[in-house]
PDB file of N, CA and C in Angstrom:
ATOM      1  N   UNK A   1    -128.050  47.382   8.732  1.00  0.00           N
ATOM      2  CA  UNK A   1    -127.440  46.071   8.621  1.00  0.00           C
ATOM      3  C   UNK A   1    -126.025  46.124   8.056  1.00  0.00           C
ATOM      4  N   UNK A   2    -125.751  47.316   7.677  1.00  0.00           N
ATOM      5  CA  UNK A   2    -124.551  47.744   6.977  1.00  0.00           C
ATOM      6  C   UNK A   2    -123.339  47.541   7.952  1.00  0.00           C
ATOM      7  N   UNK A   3    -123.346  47.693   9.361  1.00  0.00           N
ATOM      8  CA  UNK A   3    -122.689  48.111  10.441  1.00  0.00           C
ATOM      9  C   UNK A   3    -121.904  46.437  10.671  1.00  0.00           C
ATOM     10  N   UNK A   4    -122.997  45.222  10.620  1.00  0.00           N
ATOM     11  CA  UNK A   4    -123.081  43.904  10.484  1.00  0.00           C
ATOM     12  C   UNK A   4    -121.447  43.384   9.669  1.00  0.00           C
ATOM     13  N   UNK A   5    -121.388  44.039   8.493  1.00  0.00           N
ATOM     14  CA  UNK A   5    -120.290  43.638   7.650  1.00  0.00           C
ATOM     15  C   UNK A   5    -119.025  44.038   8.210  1.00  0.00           C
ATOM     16  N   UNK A   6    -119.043  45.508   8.919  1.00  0.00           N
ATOM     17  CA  UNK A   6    -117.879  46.744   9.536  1.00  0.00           C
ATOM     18  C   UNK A   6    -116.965  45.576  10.182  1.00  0.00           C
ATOM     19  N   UNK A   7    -118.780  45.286  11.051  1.00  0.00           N
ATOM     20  CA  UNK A   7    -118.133  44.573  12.465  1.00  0.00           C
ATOM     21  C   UNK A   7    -117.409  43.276  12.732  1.00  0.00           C
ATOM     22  N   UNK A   8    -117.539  42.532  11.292  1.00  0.00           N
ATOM     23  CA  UNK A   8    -117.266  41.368  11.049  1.00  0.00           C
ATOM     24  C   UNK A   8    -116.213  41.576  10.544  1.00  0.00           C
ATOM     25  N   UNK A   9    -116.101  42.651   9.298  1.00  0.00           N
ATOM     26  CA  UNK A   9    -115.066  42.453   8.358  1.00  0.00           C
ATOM     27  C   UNK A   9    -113.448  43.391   9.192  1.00  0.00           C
ATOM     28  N   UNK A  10    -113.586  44.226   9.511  1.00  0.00           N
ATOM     29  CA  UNK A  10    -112.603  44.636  10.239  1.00  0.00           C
ATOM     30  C   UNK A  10    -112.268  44.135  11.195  1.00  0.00           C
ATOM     31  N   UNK A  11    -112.251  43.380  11.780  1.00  0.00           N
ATOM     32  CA  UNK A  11    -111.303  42.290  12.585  1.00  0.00           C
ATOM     33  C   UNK A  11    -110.434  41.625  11.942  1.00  0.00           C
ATOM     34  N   UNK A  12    -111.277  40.751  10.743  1.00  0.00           N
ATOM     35  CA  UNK A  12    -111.039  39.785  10.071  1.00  0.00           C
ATOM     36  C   UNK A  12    -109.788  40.133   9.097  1.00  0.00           C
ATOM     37  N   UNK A  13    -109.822  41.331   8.901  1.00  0.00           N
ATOM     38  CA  UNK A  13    -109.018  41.929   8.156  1.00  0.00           C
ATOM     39  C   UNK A  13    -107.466  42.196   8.960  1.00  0.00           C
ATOM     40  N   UNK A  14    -108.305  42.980  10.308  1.00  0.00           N
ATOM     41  CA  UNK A  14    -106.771  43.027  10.736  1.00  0.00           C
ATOM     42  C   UNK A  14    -105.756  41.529  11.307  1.00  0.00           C
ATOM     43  N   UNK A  15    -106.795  40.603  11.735  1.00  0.00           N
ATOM     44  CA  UNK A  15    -106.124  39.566  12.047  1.00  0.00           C
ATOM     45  C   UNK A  15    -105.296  39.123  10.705  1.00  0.00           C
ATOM     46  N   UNK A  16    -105.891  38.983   9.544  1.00  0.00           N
ATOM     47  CA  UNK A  16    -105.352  38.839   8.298  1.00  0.00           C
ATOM     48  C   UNK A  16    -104.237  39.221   8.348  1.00  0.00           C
ATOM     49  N   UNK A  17    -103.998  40.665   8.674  1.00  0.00           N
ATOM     50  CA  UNK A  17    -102.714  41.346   8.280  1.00  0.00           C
ATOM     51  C   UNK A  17    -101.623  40.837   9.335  1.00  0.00           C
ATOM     52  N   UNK A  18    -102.155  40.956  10.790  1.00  0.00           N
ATOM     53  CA  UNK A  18    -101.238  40.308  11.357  1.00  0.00           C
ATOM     54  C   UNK A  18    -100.731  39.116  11.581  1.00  0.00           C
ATOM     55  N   UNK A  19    -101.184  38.108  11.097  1.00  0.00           N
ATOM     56  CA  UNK A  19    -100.811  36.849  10.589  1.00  0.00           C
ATOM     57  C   UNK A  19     -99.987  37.168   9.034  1.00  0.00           C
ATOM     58  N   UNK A  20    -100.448  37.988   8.039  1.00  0.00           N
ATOM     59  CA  UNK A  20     -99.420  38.233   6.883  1.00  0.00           C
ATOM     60  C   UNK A  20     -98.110  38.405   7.184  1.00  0.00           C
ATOM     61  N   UNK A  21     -98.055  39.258   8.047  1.00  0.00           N
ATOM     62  CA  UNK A  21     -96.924  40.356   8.662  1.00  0.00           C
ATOM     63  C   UNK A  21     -95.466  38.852   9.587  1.00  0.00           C
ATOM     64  N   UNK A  22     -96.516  38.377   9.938  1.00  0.00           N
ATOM     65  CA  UNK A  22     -96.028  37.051  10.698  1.00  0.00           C
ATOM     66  C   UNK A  22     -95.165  36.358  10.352  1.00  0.00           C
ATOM     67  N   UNK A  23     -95.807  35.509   8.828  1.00  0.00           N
ATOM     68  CA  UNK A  23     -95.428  34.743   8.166  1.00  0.00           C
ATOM     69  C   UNK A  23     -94.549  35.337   7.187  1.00  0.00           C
ATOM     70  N   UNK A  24     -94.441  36.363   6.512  1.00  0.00           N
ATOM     71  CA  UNK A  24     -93.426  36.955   6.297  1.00  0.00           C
ATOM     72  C   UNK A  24     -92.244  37.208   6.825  1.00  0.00           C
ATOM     73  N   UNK A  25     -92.749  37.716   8.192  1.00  0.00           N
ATOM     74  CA  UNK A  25     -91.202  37.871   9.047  1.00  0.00           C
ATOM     75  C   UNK A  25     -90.508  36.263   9.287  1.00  0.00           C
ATOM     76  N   UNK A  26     -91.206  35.084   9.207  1.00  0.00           N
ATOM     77  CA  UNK A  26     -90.925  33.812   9.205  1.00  0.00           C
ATOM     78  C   UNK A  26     -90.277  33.370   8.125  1.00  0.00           C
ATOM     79  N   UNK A  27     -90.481  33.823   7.285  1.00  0.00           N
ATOM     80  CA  UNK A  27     -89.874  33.075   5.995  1.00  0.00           C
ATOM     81  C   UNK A  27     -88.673  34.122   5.584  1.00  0.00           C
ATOM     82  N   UNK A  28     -88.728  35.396   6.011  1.00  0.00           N
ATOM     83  CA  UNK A  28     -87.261  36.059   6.678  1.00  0.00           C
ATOM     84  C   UNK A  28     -86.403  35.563   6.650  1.00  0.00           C
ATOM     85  N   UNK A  29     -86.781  35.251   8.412  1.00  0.00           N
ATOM     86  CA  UNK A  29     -85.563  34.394   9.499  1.00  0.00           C
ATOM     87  C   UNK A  29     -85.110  33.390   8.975  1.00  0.00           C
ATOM     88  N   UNK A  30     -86.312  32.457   8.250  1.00  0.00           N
ATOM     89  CA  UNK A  30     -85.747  31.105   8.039  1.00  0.00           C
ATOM     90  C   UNK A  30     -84.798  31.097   6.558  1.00  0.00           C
ATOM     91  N   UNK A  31     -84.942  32.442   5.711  1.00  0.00           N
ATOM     92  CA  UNK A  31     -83.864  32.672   4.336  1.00  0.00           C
ATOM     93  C   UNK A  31     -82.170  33.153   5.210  1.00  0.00           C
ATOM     94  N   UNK A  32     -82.796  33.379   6.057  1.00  0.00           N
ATOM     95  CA  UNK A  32     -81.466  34.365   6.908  1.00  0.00           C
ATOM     96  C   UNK A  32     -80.203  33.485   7.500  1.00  0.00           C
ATOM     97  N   UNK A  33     -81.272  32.424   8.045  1.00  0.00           N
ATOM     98  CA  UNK A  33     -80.625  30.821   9.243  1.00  0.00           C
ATOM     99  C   UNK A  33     -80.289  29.979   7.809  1.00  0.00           C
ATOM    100  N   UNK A  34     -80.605  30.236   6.367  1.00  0.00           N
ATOM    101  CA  UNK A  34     -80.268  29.001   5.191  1.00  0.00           C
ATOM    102  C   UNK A  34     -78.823  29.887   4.556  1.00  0.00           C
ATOM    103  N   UNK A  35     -78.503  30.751   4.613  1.00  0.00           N
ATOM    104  CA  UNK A  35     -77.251  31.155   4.165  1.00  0.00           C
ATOM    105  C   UNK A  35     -75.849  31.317   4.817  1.00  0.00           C
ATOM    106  N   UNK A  36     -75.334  31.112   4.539  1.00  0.00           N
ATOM    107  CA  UNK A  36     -74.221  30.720   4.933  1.00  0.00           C
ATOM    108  C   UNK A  36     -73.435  32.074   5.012  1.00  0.00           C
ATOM    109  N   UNK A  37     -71.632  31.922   5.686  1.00  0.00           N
ATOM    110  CA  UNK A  37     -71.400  33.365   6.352  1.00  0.00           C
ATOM    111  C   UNK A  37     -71.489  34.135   5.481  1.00  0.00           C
ATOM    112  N   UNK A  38     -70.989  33.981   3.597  1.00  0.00           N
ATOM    113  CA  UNK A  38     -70.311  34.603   2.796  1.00  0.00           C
ATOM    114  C   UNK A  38     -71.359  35.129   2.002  1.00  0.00           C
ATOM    115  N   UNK A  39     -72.908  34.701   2.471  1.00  0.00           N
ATOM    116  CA  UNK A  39     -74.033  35.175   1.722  1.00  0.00           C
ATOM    117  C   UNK A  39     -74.790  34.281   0.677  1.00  0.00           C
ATOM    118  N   UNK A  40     -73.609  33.016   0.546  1.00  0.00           N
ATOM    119  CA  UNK A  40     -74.737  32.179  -0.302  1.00  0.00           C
ATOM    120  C   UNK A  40     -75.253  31.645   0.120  1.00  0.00           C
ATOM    121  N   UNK A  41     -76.606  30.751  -0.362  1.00  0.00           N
ATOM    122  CA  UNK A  41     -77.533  30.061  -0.053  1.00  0.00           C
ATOM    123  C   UNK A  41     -76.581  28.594   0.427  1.00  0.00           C
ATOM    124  N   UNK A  42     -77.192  27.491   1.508  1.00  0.00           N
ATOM    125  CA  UNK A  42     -76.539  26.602   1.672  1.00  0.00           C
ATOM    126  C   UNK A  42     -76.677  25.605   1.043  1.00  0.00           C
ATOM    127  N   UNK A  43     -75.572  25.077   0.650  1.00  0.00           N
ATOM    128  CA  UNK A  43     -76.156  23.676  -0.129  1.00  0.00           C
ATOM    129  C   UNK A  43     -76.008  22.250   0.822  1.00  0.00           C
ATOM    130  N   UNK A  44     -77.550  21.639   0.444  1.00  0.00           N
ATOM    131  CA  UNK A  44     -77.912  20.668   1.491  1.00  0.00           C
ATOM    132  C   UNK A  44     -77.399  19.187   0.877  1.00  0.00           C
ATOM    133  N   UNK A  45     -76.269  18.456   1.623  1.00  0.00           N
ATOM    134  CA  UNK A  45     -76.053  17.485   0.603  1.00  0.00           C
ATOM    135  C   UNK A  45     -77.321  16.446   1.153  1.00  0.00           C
ATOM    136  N   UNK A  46     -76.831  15.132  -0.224  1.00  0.00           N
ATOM    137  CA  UNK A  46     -78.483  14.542  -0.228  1.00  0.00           C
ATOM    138  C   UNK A  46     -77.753  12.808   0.287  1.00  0.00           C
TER     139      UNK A  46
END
Protein backbone atom coordinates (compact mmCIF):
# COMPACT_ATOMS: atom_id res chain seq x y z
CA UNK A 1 0.00 0.00 0.00
CA UNK A 2 3.18 1.91 0.31
CA UNK A 3 3.42 2.30 -3.61
CA UNK A 4 -0.34 4.16 -3.12
CA UNK A 5 1.47 7.32 -1.50
CA UNK A 6 4.71 7.15 -4.41
CA UNK A 7 1.97 7.29 -6.83
CA UNK A 8 0.03 10.04 -5.54
CA UNK A 9 2.67 11.98 -3.95
CA UNK A 10 5.15 12.33 -6.80
CA UNK A 11 3.13 13.98 -9.23
CA UNK A 12 1.80 16.17 -6.77
CA UNK A 13 5.05 17.20 -5.93
CA UNK A 14 6.33 17.76 -9.25
CA UNK A 15 3.34 19.74 -10.38
CA UNK A 16 4.07 21.75 -7.12
CA UNK A 17 7.41 22.58 -8.30
CA UNK A 18 6.39 23.49 -11.60
CA UNK A 19 3.86 25.85 -10.72
CA UNK A 20 6.65 27.25 -7.93
CA UNK A 21 9.12 27.68 -10.69
CA UNK A 22 6.19 29.59 -12.59
CA UNK A 23 5.18 31.96 -10.26
CA UNK A 24 8.47 32.93 -9.46
CA UNK A 25 9.54 33.51 -12.91
CA UNK A 26 6.18 35.81 -12.78
CA UNK A 27 6.89 37.91 -10.13
CA UNK A 28 10.43 38.28 -11.99
CA UNK A 29 9.05 39.77 -15.07
CA UNK A 30 6.56 41.73 -13.35
CA UNK A 31 9.74 43.43 -10.75
CA UNK A 32 11.59 43.80 -14.17
CA UNK A 33 8.35 45.70 -16.31
CA UNK A 34 8.05 48.03 -12.52
CA UNK A 35 11.53 49.62 -12.88
CA UNK A 36 12.34 52.10 -14.66
CA UNK A 37 15.50 52.62 -17.25
CA UNK A 38 18.00 53.81 -14.47
CA UNK A 39 17.06 50.79 -12.16
CA UNK A 40 14.74 52.32 -9.76
CA UNK A 41 11.59 51.10 -8.77
CA UNK A 42 8.66 53.24 -10.41
CA UNK A 43 6.83 55.56 -8.61
CA UNK A 44 3.04 55.28 -9.19
CA UNK A 45 1.43 58.68 -8.76
CA UNK A 46 -1.96 58.47 -6.83
Amino acid sequence: MWYFAWLLGLPLAAIFAVLNAMWLEMQRDRKLADEDDDGQPAVVAE
